[in-house]
N, C-alpha and C. Protein backbone atom coordinates (compact mmCIF):
# COMPACT_ATOMS: atom_id res chain seq x y z
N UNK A 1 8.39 -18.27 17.86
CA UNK A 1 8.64 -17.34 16.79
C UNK A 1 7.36 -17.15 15.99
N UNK A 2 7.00 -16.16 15.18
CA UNK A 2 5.88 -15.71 14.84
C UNK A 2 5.91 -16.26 13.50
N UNK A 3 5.35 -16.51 12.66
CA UNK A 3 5.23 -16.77 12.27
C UNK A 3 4.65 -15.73 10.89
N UNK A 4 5.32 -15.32 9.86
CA UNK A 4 5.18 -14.20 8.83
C UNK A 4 3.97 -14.93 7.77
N UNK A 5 2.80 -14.41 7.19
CA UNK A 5 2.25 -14.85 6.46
C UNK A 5 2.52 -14.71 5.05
N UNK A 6 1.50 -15.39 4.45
CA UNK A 6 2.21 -15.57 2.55
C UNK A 6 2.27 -14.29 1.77
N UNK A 7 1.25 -13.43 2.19
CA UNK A 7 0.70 -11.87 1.57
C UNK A 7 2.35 -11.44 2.39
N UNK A 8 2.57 -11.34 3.03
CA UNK A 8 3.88 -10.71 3.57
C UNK A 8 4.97 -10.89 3.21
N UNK A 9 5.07 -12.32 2.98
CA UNK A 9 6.58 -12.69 2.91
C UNK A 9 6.56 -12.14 1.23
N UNK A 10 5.63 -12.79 0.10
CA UNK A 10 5.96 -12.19 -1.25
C UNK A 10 4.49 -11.50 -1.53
N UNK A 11 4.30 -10.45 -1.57
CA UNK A 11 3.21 -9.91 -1.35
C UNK A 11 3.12 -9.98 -3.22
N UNK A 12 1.54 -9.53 -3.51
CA UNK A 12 1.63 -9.39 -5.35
C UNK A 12 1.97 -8.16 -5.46
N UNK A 13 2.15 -8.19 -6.62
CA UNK A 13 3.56 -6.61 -6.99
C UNK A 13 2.07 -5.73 -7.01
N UNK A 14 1.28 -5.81 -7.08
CA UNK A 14 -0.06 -4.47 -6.72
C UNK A 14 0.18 -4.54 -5.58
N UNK A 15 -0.08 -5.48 -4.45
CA UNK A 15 -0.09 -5.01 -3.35
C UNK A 15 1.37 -4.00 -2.55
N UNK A 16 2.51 -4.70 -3.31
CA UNK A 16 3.80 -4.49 -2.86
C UNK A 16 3.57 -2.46 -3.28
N UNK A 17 3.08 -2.59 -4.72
CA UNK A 17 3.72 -1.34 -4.95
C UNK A 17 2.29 -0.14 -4.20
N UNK A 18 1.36 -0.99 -3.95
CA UNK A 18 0.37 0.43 -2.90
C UNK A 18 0.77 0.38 -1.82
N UNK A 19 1.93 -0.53 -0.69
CA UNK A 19 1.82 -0.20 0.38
C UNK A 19 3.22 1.20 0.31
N UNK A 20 3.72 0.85 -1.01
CA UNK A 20 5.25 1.32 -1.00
C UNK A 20 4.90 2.93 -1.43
N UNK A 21 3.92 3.14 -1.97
CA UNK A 21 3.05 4.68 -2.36
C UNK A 21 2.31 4.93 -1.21
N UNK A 22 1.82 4.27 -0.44
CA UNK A 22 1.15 4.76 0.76
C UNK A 22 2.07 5.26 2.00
N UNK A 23 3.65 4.48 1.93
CA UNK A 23 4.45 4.71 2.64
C UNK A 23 5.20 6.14 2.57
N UNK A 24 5.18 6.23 1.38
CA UNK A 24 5.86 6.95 0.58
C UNK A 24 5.10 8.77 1.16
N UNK A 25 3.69 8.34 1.00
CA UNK A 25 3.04 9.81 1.00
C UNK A 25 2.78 10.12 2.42
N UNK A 26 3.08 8.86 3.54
CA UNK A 26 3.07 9.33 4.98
C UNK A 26 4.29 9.88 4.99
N UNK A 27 5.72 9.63 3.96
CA UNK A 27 7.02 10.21 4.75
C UNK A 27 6.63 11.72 4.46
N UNK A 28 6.04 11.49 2.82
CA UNK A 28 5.76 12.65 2.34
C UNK A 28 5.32 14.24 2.95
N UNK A 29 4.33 13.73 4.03
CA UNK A 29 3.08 14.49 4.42
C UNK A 29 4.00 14.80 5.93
N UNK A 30 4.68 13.72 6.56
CA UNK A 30 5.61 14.40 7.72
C UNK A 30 6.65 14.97 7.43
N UNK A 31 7.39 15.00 6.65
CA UNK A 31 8.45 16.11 5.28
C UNK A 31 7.73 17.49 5.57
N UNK A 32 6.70 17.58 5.26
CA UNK A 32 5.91 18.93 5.05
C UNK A 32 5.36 19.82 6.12
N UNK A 33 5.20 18.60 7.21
CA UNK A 33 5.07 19.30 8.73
C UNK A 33 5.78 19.73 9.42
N UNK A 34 7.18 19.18 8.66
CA UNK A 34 8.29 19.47 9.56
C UNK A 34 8.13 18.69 10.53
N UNK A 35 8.27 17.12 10.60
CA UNK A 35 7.88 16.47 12.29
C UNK A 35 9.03 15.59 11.60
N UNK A 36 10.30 15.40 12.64
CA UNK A 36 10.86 14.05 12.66
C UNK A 36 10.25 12.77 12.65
N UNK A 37 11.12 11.85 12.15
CA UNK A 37 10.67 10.42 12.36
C UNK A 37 10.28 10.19 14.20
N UNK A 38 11.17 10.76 14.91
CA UNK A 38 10.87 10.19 16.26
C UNK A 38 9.39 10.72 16.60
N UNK A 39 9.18 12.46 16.18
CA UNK A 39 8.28 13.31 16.86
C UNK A 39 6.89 12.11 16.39
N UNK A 40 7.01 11.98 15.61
CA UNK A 40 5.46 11.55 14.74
C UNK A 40 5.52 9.66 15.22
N UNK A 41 6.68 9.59 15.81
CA UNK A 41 6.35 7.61 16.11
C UNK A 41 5.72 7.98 17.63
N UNK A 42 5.97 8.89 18.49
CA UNK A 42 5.63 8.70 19.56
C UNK A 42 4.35 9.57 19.25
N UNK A 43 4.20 10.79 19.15
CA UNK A 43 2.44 10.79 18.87
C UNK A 43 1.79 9.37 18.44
N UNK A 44 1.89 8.58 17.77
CA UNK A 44 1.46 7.59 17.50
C UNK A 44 1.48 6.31 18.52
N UNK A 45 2.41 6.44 19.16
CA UNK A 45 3.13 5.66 20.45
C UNK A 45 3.56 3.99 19.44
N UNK A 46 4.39 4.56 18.46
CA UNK A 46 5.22 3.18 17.77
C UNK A 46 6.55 4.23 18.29
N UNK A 47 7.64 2.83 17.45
CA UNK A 47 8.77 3.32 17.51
C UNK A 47 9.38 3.69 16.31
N UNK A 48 10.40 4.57 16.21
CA UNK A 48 10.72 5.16 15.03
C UNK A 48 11.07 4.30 14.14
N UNK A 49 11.89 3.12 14.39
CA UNK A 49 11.63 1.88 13.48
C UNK A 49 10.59 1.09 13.24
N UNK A 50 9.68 1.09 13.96
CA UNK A 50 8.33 1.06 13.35
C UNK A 50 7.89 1.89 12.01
N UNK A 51 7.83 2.97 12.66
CA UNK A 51 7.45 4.07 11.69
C UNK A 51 8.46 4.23 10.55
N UNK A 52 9.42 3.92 10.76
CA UNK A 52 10.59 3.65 9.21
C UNK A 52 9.69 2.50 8.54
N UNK A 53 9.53 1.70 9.07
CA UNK A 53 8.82 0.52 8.42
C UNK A 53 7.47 0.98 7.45
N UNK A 54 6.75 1.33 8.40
CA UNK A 54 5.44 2.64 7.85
C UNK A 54 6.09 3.18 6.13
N UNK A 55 7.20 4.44 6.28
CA UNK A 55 7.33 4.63 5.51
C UNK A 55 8.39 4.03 4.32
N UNK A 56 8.57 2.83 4.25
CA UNK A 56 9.33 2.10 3.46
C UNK A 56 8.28 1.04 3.05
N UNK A 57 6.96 1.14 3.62
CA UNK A 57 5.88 -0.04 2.76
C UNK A 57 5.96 -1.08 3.31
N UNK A 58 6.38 -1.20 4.73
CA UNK A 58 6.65 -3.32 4.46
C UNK A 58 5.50 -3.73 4.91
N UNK A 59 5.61 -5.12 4.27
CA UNK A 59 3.84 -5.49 4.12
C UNK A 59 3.76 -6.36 5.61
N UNK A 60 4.92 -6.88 6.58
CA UNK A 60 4.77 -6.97 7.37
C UNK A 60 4.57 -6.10 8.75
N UNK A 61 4.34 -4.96 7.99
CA UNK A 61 4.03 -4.31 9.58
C UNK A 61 2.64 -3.90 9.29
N UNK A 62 1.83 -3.72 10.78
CA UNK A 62 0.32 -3.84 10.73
C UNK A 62 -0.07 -2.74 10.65
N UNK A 63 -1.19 -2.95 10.31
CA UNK A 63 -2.44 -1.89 9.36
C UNK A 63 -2.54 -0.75 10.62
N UNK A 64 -2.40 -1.24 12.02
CA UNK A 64 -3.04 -0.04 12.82
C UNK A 64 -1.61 0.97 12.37
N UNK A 65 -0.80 0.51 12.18
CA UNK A 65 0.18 1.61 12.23
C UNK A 65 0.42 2.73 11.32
N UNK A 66 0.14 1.74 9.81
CA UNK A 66 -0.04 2.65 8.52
C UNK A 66 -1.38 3.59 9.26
N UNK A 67 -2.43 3.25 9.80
CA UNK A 67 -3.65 3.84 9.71
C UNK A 67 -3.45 5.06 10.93
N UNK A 68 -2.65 4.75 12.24
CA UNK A 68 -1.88 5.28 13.17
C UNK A 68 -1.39 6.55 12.87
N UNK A 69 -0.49 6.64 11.49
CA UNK A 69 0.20 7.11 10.96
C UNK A 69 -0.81 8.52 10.10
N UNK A 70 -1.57 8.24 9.64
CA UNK A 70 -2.43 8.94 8.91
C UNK A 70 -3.55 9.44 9.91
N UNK A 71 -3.98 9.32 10.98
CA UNK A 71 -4.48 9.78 11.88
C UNK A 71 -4.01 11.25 12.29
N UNK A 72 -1.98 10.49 12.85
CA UNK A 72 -1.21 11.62 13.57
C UNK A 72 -1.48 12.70 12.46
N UNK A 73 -1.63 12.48 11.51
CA UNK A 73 -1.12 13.23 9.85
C UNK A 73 -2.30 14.40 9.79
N UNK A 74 -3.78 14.20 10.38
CA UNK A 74 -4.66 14.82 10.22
C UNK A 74 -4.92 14.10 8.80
N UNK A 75 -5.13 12.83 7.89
CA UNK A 75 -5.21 12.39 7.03
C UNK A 75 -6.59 11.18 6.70
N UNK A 76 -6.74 10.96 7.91
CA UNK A 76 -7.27 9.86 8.18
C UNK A 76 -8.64 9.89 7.56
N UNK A 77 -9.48 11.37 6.91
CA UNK A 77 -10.89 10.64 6.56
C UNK A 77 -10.74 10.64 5.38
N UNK A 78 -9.70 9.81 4.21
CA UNK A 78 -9.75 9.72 3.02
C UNK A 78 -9.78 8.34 3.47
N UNK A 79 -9.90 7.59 4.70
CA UNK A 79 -10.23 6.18 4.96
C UNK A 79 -11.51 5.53 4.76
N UNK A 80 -12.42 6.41 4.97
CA UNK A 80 -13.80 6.39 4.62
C UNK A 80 -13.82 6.03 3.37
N UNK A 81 -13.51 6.12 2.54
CA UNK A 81 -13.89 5.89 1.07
C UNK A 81 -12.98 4.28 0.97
N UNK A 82 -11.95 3.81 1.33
CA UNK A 82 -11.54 2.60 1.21
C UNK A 82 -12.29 1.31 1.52
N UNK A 83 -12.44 0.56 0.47
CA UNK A 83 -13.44 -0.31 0.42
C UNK A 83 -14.76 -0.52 0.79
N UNK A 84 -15.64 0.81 0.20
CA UNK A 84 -16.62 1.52 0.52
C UNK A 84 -17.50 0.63 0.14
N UNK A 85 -18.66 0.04 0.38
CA UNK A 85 -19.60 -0.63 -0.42
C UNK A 85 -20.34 0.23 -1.46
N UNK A 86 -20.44 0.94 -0.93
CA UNK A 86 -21.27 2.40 -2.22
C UNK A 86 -20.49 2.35 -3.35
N UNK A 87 -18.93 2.28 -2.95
CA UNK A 87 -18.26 2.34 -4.37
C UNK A 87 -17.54 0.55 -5.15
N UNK A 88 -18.08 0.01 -4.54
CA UNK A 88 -17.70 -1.72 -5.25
C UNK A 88 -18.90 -1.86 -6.14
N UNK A 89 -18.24 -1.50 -7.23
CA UNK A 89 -18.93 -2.00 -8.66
C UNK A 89 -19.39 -3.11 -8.67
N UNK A 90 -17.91 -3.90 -8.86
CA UNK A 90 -18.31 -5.20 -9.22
C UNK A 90 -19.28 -6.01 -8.27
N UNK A 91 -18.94 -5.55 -6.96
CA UNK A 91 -19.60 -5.95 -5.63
C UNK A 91 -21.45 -6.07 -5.72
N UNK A 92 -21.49 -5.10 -6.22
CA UNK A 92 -23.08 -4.43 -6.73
C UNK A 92 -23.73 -5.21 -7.90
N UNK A 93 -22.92 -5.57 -8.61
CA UNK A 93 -23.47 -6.27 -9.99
C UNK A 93 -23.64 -7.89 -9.31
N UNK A 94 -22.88 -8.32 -8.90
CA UNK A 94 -22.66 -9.77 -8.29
C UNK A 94 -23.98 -9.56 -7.55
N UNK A 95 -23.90 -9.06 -6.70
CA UNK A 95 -25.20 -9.59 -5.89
C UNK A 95 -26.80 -9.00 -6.68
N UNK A 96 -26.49 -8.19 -7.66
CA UNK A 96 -27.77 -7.81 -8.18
C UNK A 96 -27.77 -9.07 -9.42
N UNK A 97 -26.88 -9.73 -9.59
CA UNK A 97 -27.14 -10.99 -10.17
C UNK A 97 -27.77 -12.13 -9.66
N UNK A 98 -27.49 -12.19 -8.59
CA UNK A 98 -28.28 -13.14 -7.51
C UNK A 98 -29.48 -12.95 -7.09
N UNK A 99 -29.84 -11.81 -7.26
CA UNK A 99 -31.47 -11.52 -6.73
C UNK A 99 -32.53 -12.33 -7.52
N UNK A 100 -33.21 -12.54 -7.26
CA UNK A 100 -34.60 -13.06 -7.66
C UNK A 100 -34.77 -11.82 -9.33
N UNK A 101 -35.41 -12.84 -10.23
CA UNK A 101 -35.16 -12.13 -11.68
C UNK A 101 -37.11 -11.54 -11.15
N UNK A 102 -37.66 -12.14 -10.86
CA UNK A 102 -39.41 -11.72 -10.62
C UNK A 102 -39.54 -12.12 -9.48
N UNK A 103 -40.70 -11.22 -9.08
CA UNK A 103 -41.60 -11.65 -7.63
C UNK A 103 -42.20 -13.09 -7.93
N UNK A 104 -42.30 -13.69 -6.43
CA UNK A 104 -42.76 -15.07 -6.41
C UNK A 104 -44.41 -14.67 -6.86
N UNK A 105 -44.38 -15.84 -8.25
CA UNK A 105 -45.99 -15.15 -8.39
C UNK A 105 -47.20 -15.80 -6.90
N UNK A 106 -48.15 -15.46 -7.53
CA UNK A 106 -49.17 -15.44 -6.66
C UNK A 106 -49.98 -16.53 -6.72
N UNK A 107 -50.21 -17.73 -5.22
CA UNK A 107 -51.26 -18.84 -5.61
C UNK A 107 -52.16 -19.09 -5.93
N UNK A 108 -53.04 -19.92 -6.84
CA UNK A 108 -53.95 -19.56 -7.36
C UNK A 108 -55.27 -19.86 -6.15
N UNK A 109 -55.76 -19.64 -5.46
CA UNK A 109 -56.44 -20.47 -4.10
C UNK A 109 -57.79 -21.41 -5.03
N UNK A 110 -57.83 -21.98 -4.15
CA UNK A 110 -58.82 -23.33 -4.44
C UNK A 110 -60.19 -23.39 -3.71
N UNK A 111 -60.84 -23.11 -4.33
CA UNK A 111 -62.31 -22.53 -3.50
C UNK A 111 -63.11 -23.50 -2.87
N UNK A 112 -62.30 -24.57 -2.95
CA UNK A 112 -63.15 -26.00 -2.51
C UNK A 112 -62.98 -26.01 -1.28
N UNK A 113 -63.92 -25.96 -0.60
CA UNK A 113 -64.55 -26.34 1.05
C UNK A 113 -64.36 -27.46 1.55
């Protein structure tokens, strides 16, 4: 038996409530295409209970599928920007904290032969 991890079983209520808005705007976006649950699990090649899963948020079903999902959608390059290094602030400050504050100065040489 598989074994469900801790982020899954009680995920934190941020995580709970972005997968449940991300789910939400794939049912959303196949609503608007007019594509059944079945049409849009097999373009994807899940199963429609898969893809129920997709759009109900559960934190146990895997990322290729949410991402699967937004592909079929024509959605997929607002992925590019998710956890972008260009855009991690804090990411940027942390390591520009760590850098060296000055250049290593320069030795003084010793002219003795």
């Amino acid at each position: 038996m598989t074994r469900v991890s801790k982020i899954a079983e009680a995920p934190p209520y941020a995580v709970e409530t972005a997968l449940k808005r991300l789910g939400a705007n794939i049912r959303t976006a196949r609503l608007r295409r007019g594509l059944r649950l079945d049409e849009l699990a097999a373009k994807i090649g899940l199963s429609r209970f898969a893809l129920s899963d997709v759009e109900k948020g559960k934190p146990t079903t895997g990322i290729a599928a949410y991402v699967g999902a937004l592909w079929a959608l024509g959605l997929l390059g607002d992925m590019e920007t998710v956890a972008s290094p260009d855009r991690d602030e804090e990411g940027k400050t942390l390591e520009a904290a760590r850098r060296p504050k000055t250049a290593h100065g320069s030795r003084k040489l010793d002219n003795e032969f």
